[in-house]
Protein backbone atom coordinates (compact mmCIF):
# COMPACT_ATOMS: atom_id res chain seq x y z
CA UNK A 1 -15.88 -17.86 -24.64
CA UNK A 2 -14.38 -14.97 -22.93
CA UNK A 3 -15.43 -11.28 -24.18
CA UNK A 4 -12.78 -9.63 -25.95
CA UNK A 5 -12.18 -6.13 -24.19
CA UNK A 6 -9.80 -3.51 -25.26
CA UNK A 7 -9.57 -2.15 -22.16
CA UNK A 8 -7.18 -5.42 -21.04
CA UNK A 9 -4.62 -4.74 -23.54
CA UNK A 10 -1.63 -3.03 -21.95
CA UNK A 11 -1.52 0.47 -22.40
CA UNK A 12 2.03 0.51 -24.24
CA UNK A 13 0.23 -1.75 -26.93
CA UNK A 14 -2.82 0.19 -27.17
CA UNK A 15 -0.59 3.44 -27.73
CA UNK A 16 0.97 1.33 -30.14
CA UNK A 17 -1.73 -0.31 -31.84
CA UNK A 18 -3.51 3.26 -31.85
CA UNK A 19 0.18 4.95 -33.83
CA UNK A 20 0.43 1.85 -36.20
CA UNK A 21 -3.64 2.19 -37.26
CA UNK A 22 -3.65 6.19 -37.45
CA UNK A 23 -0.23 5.76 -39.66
CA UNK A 24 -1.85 3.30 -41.96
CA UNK A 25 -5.28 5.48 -42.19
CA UNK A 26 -3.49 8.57 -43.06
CA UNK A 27 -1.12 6.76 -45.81
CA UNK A 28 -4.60 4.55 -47.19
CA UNK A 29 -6.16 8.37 -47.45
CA UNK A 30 -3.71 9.87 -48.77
CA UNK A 31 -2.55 7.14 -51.23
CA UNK A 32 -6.38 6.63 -52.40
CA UNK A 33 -6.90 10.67 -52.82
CA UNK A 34 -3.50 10.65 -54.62
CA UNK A 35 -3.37 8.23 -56.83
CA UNK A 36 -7.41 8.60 -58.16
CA UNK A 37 -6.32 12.53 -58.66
CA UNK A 38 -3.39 11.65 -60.62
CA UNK A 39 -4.93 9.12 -62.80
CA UNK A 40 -7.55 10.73 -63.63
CA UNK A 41 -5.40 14.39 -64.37
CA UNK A 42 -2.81 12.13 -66.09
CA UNK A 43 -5.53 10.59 -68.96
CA UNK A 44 -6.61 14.12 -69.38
CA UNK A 45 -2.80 15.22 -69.68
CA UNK A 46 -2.03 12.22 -72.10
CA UNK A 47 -5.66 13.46 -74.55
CA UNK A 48 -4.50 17.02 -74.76
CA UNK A 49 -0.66 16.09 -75.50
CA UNK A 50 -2.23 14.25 -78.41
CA UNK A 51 -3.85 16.86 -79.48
CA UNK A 52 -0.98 19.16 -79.23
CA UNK A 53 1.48 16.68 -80.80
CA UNK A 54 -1.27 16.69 -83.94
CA UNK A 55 -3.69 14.37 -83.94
CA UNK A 56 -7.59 16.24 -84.47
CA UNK A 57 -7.29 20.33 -85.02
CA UNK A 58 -3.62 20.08 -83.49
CA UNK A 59 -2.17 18.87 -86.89
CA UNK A 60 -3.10 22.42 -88.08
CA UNK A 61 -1.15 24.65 -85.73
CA UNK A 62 2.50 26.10 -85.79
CA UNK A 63 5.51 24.30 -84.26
CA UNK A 64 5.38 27.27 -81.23
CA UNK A 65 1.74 27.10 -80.61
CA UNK A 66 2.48 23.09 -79.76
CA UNK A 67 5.06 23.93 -77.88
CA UNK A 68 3.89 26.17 -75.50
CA UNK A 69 0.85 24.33 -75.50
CA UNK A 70 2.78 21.42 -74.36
CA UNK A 71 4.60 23.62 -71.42
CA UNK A 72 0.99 24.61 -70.26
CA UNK A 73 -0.32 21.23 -70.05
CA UNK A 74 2.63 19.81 -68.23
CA UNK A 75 1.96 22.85 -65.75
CA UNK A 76 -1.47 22.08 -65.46
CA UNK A 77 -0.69 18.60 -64.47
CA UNK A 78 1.97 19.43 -61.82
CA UNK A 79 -0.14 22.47 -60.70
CA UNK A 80 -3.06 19.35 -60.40
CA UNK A 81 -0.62 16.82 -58.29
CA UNK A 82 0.30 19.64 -56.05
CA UNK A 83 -3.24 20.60 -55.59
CA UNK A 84 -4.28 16.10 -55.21
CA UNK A 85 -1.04 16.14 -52.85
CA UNK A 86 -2.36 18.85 -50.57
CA UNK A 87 -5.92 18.26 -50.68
CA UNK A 88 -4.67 14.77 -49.38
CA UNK A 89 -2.10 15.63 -46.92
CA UNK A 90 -4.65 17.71 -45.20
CA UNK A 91 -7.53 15.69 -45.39
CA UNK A 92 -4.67 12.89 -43.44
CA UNK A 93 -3.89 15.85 -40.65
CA UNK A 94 -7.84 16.29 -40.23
CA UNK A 95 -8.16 12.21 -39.51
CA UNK A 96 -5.04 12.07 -37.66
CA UNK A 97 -5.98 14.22 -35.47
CA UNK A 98 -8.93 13.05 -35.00
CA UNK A 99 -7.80 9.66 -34.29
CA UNK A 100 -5.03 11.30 -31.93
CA UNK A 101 -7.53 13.45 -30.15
CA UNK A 102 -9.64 9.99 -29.57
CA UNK A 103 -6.71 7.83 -28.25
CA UNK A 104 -5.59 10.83 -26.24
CA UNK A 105 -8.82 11.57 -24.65
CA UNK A 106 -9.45 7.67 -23.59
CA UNK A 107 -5.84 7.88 -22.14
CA UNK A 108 -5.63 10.77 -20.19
CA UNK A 109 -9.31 10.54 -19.05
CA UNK A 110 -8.85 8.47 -16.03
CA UNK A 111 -5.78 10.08 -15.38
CA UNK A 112 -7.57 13.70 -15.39
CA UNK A 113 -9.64 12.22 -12.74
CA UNK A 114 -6.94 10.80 -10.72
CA UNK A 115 -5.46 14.32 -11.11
CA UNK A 116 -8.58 15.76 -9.58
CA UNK A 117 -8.07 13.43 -6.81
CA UNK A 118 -4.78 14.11 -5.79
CA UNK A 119 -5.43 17.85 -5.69
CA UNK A 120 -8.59 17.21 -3.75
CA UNK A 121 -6.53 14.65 -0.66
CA UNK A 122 -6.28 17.37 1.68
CA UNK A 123 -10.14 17.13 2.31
CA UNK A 124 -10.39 13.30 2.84
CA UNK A 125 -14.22 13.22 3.90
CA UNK A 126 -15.22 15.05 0.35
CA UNK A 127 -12.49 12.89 -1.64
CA UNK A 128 -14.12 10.44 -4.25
CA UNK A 129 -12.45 7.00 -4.93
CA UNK A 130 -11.43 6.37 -8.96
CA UNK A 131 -13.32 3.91 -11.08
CA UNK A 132 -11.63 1.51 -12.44
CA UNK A 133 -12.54 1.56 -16.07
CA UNK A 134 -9.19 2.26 -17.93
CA UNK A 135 -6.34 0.09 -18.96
CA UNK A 136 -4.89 -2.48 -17.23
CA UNK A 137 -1.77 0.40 -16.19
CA UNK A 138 -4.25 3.00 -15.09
CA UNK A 139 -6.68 0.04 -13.34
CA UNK A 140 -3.69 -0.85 -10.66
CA UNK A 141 -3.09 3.13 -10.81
CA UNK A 142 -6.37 3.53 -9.83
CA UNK A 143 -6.50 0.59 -7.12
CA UNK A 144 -3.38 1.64 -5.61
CA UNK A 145 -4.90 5.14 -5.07
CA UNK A 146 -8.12 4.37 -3.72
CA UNK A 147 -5.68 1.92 -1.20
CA UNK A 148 -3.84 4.57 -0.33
CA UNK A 149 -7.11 6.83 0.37
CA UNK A 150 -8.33 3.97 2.62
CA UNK A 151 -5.62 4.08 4.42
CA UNK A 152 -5.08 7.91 4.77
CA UNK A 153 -8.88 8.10 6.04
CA UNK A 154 -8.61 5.61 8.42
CA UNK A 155 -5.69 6.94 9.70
CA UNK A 156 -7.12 10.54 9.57
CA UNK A 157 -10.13 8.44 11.84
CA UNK A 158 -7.87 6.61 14.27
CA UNK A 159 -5.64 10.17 14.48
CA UNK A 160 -9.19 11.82 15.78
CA UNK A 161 -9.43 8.89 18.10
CA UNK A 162 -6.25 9.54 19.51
CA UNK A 163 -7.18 12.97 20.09
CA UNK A 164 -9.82 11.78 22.17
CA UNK A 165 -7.79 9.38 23.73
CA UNK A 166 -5.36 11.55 25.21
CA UNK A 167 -7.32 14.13 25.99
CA UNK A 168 -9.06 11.51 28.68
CA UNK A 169 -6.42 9.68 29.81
CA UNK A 170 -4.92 12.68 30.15
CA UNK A 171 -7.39 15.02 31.72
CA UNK A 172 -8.14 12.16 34.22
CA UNK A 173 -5.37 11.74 36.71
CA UNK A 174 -4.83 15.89 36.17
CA UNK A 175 -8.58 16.57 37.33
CA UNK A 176 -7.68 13.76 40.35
CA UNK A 177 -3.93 15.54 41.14
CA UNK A 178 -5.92 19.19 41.08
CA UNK A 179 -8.61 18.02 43.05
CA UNK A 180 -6.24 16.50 45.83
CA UNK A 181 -4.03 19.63 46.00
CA UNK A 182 -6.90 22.17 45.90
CA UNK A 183 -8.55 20.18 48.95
CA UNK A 184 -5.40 20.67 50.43
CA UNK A 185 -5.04 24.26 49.53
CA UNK A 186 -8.90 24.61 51.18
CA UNK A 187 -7.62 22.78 54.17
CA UNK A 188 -10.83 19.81 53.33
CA UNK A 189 -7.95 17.70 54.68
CA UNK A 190 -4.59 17.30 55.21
CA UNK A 191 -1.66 16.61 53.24
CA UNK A 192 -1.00 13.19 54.76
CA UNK A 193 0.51 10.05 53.53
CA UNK A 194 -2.44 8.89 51.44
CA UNK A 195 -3.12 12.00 49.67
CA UNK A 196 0.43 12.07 48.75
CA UNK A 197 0.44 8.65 47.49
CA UNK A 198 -2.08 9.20 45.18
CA UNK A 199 -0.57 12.67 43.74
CA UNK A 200 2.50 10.04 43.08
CA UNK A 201 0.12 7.56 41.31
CA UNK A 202 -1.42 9.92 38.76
CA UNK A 203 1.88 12.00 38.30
CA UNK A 204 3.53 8.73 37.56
CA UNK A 205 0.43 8.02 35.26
CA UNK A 206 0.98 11.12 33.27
CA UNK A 207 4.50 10.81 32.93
CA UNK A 208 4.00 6.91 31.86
CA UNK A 209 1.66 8.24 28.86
CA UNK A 210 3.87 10.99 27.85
CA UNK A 211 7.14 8.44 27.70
CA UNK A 212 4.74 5.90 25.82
CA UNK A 213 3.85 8.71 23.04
CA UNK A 214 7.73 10.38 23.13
CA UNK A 215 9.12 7.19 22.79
CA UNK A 216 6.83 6.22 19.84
CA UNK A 217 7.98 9.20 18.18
CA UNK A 218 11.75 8.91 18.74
CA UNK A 219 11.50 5.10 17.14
CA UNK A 220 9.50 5.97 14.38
CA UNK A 221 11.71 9.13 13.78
CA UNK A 222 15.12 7.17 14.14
CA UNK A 223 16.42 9.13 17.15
CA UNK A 224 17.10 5.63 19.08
CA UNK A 225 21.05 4.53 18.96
CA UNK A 226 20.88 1.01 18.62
CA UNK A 227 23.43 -1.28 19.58
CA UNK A 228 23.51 -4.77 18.26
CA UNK A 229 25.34 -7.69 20.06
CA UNK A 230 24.72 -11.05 20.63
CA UNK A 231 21.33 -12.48 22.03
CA UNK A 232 19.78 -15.45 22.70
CA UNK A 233 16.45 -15.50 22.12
CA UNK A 234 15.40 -17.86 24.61
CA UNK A 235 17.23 -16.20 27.27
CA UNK A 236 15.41 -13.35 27.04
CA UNK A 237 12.00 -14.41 26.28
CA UNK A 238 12.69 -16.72 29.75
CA UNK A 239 13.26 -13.33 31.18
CA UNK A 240 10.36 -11.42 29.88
CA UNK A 241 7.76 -14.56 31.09
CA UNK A 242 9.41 -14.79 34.46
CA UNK A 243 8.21 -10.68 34.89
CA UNK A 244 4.91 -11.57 34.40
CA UNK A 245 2.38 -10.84 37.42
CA UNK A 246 1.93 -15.27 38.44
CA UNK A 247 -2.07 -13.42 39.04
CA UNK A 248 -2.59 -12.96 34.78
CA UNK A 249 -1.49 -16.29 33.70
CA UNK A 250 -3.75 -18.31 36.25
CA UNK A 251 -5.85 -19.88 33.46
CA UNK A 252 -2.60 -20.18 31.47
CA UNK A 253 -0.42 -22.27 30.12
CA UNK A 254 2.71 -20.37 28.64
CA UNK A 255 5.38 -22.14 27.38
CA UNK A 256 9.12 -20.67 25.96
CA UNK A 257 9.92 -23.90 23.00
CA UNK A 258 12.74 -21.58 21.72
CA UNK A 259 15.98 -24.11 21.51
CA UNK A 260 18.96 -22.32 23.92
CA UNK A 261 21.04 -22.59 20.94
CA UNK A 262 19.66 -19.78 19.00
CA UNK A 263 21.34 -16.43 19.16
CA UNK A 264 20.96 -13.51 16.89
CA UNK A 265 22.11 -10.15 16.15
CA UNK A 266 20.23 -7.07 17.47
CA UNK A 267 19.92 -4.52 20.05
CA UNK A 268 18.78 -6.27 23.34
CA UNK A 269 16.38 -3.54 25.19
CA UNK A 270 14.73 -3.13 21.92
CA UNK A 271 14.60 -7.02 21.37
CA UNK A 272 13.23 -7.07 25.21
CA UNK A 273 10.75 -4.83 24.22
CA UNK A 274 8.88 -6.47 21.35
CA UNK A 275 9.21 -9.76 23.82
CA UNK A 276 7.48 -8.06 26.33
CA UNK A 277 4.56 -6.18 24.48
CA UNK A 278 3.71 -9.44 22.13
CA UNK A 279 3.44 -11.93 24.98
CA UNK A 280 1.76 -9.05 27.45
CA UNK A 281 -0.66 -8.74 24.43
CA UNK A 282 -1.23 -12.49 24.43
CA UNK A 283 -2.05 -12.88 27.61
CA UNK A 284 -4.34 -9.72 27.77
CA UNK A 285 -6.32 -11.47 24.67
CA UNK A 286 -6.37 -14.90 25.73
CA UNK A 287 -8.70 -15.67 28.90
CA UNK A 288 -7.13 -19.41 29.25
CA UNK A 289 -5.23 -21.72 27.17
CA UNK A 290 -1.84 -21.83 26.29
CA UNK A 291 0.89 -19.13 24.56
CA UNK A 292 3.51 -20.99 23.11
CA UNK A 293 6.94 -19.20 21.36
CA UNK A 294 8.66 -21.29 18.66
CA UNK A 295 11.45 -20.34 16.74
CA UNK A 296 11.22 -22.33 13.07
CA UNK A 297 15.08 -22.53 12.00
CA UNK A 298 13.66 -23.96 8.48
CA UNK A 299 12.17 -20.60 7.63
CA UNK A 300 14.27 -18.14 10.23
CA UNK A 301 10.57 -17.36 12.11
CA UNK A 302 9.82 -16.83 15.41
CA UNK A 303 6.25 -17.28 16.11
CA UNK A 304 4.30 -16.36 19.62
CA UNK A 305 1.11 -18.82 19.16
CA UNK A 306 -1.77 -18.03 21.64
CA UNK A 307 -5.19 -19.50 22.04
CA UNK A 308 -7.33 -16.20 22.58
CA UNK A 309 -10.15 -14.78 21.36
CA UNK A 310 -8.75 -14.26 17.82
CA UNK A 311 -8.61 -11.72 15.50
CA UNK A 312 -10.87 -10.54 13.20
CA UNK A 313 -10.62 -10.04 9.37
CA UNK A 314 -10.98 -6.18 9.73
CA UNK A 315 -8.35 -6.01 12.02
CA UNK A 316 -5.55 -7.58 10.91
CA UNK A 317 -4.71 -5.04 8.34
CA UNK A 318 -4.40 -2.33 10.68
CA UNK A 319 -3.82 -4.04 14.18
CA UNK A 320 0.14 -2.50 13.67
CA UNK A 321 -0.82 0.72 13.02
CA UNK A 322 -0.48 3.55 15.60
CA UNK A 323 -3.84 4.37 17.71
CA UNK A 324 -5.57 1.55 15.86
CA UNK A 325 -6.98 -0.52 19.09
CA UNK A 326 -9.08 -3.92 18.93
CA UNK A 327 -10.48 -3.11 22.36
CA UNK A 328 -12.44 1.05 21.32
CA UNK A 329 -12.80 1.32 24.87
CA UNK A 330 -11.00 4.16 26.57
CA UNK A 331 -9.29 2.28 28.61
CA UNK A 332 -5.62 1.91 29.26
CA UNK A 333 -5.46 -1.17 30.79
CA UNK A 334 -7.88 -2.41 28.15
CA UNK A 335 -6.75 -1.72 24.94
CA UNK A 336 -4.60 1.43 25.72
CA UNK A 337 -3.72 3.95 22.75
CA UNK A 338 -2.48 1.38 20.27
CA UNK A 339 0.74 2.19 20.40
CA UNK A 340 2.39 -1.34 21.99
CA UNK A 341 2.43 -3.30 18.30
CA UNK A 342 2.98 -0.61 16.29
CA UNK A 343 5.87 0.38 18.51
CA UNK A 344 6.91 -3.82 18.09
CA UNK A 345 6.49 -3.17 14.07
CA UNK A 346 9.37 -0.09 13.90
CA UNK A 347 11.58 -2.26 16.62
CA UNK A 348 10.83 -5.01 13.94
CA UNK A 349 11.60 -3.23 10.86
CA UNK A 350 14.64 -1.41 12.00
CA UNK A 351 16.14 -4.90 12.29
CA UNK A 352 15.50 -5.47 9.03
CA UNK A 353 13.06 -8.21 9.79
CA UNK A 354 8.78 -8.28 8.95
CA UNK A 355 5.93 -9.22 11.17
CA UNK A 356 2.96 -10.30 10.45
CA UNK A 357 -0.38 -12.11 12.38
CA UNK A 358 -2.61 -14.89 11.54
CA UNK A 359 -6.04 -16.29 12.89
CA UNK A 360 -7.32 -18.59 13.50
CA UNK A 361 -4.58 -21.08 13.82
CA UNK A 362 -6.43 -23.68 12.09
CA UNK A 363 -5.44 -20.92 8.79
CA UNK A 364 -1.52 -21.31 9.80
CA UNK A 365 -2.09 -25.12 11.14
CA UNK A 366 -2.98 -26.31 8.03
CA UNK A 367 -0.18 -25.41 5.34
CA UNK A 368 2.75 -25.82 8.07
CA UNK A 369 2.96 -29.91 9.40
CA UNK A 370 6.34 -28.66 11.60
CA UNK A 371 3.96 -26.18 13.82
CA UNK A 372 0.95 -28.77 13.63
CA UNK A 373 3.22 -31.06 15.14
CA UNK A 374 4.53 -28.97 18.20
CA UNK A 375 0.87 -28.16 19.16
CA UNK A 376 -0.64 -31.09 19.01
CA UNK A 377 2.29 -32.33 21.39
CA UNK A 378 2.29 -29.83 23.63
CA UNK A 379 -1.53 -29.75 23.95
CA UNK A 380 -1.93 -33.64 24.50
CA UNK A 381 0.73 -33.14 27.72
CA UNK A 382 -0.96 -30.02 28.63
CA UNK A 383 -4.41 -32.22 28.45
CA UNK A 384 -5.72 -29.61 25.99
CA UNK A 385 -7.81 -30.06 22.66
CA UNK A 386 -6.47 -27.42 19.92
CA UNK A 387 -9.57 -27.77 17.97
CA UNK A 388 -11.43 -25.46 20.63
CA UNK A 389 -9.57 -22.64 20.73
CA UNK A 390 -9.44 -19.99 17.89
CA UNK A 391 -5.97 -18.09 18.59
CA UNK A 392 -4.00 -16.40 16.57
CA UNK A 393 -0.35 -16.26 15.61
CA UNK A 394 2.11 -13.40 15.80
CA UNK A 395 5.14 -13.86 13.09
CA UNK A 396 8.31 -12.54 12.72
CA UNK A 397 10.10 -13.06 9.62
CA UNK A 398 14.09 -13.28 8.49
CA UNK A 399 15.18 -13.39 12.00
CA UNK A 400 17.92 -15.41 10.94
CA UNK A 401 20.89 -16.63 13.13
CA UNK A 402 23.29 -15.08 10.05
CA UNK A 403 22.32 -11.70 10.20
CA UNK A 404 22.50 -10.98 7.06
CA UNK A 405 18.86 -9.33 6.85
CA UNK A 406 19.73 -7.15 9.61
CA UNK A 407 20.25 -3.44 9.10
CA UNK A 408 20.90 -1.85 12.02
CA UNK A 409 24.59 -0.26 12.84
């Protein structure tokens, strides 16, 4: 049987629960201190109005002296229900508050320490995650924070990275340009054709990295006019493969399944561009094999399918963030600065659409008998067994032919 803990009961209940049973403990004091008080002043009340209406000694003494007697006992008894009512009203405040003190304290504990927290993000290294030991409310409180810590370290982390990053990619075609034009300048040699040329190359290198990054920045920041019109999907994703250097896809079997029929809303050099980067990607990741681009009218998805290396657990919840790079090496043909799928997530989202990845494709494969279908297919004319390659799966949702998830205007 299940232990019974107070700490799952929602915290509008236990607030609840914690009024109700401080109400009832205050009235059950009070009522017990009252009504013992007032019994017991109310016998002694009843034996002296005897005696003052004559029973004992009292038969003895003069009409006044009764009743004035009678007036003081009558005081004596409100002065003693007063005195019962106060005594009990206070000794309630005293419990209620410590009852109130108690239910405040376990409440606002947690969120004292979340407090701390906040105050404490602009030093992520020395920040401390929250425990989750509250109520239910201040549990997901708790786990959203520490998610949101994760992710403002590791992009604090990958934001160092980039620092790095630039600073060599950029530093390295400078140092070559300067040391070209200062062997000029020394007359080492001469400013021919070839030294020119490769002036040109790392210029054009520079000016390549500093488009990527301004570019980046003027998507995320909403500076891009988009204009929307009428695509078709497999028309440009024909366009994009036909680009492709015939030297990477040697060991490669890429294939557009995309029905001519589809068209959609959205802005087409923006639409070219998340084309471009996810199959480039693909075939960066994927030695040999096949890349295959369905469009699933069923559930308005577009999926680019590749048999690659993969990708791992601990990547796939950051492989669309900026900087974040599979590949760590410095490299820009080999992993670059990370900025190609998070640039294809903004282009995404600005349409109003989602993307998201899976791996292996057995994980997709298995709960979706339409795209189990088209690869086994394809892969038995291609003379190719599925079951060897690991892969992974690049999805765009609600990229529907209606347009009525699209937002841009």
């Amino acid at each position: 049987m299940k232990k019974f803990d107070f700490k799952n009961i929602p915290l509008l209940w236990q607030t609840f629960l914690g009024i109700i049973l401080t109400i009832a403990i205050v009235l059950g004091v009070s009522t017990f201190i009252t009504v013992n008080s007032v019994n017991n002043n109310f016998d002694n009340f009843i034996v002296k109005q005897g005696e003052t209406l004559g029973r004992g000694y009292g038969r003895e003494i003069s009409e006044i002296y009764k009743e004035e007697r009678h007036k003081q006992i009558v005081e004596e008894f409100k002065q003693t229900v007063i005195e019962s009512t106060l005594l009990s009203v206070g000794v309630a405040v005293v419990i209620s508050s410590v009852l109130a003190y108690f239910f405040s304290k376990k409440i606002t504990k947690p969120l004292s320490k979340l407090h701390d927290s906040i105050n404490s993000v602009s030093n992520l290294k020395s920040i401390e995650h929250i425990s989750t030991t509250g109520t239910k409310e201040i549990n997901d409180l708790a786990i959203s924070f520490n998610a949101m810590i994760d992710r403002l370290i590791n992009l604090e982390e990958m934001r160092d990275d980039l620092v790095d990053d630039v600073v060599h990619e950029l530093r390295t075609p400078l140092a070559r340009i300067v040391g070209d034009l200062e062997g000029v300048q020394d007359k080492i040699y001469e400013a021919d054709e070839q030294v020119i040329s490769r002036v040109l190359k790392n210029s054009y290198r520079l000016d390549t990295l500093i488009n990527r990054l301004t570019h980046f920045a003027n998507i995320r920041a909403g500076k891009i006019k988009m204009e929307k019109e009428k695509v078709s999907i497999s028309k440009m994703i024909d366009e994009v493969i036909s680009a492709i250097d015939p030297n990477a896809t040697t060991n490669l079997h890429i294939k557009n399944l995309v029905d001519k029929k589809v068209f959609i809303e959205a802005d087409p050099q923006l639409l070219k561009e998340v084309f471009e980067n996810l199959i480039n990607n693909a075939i960066k990741y994927t030695p040999k094999g096949f890349i295959y681009i369905v469009y699933e009218k069923a559930k308005s998805q577009l999926l680019f399918i590749d048999s690659g290396i993969g990708i791992e657990k601990k990547d796939k919840k950051n492989i669309f963030e900026r900087f974040y790079r599979i590949d760590k090496s410095r490299n820009v043909k080999s992993g670059g600065l990370g900025l190609g799928l998070a640039i294809v997530r903004e282009i995404v989202e600005a349409h109003g659409w989602e993307i998201s990845v899976a791996s292996p494709l057995s994980d997709l494969i298995e709960n979706n008998t339409y795209l189990a279908e088209i690869l086994i297919n394809e892969n038995q004319k291609a003379k190719m067994n599925i079951s060897r390659f690991k892969g992974s799966v690049f999805i765009i949702d609600n990229i529907s032919t209606d347009d009525k998830h699209n937002k841009l205007k």
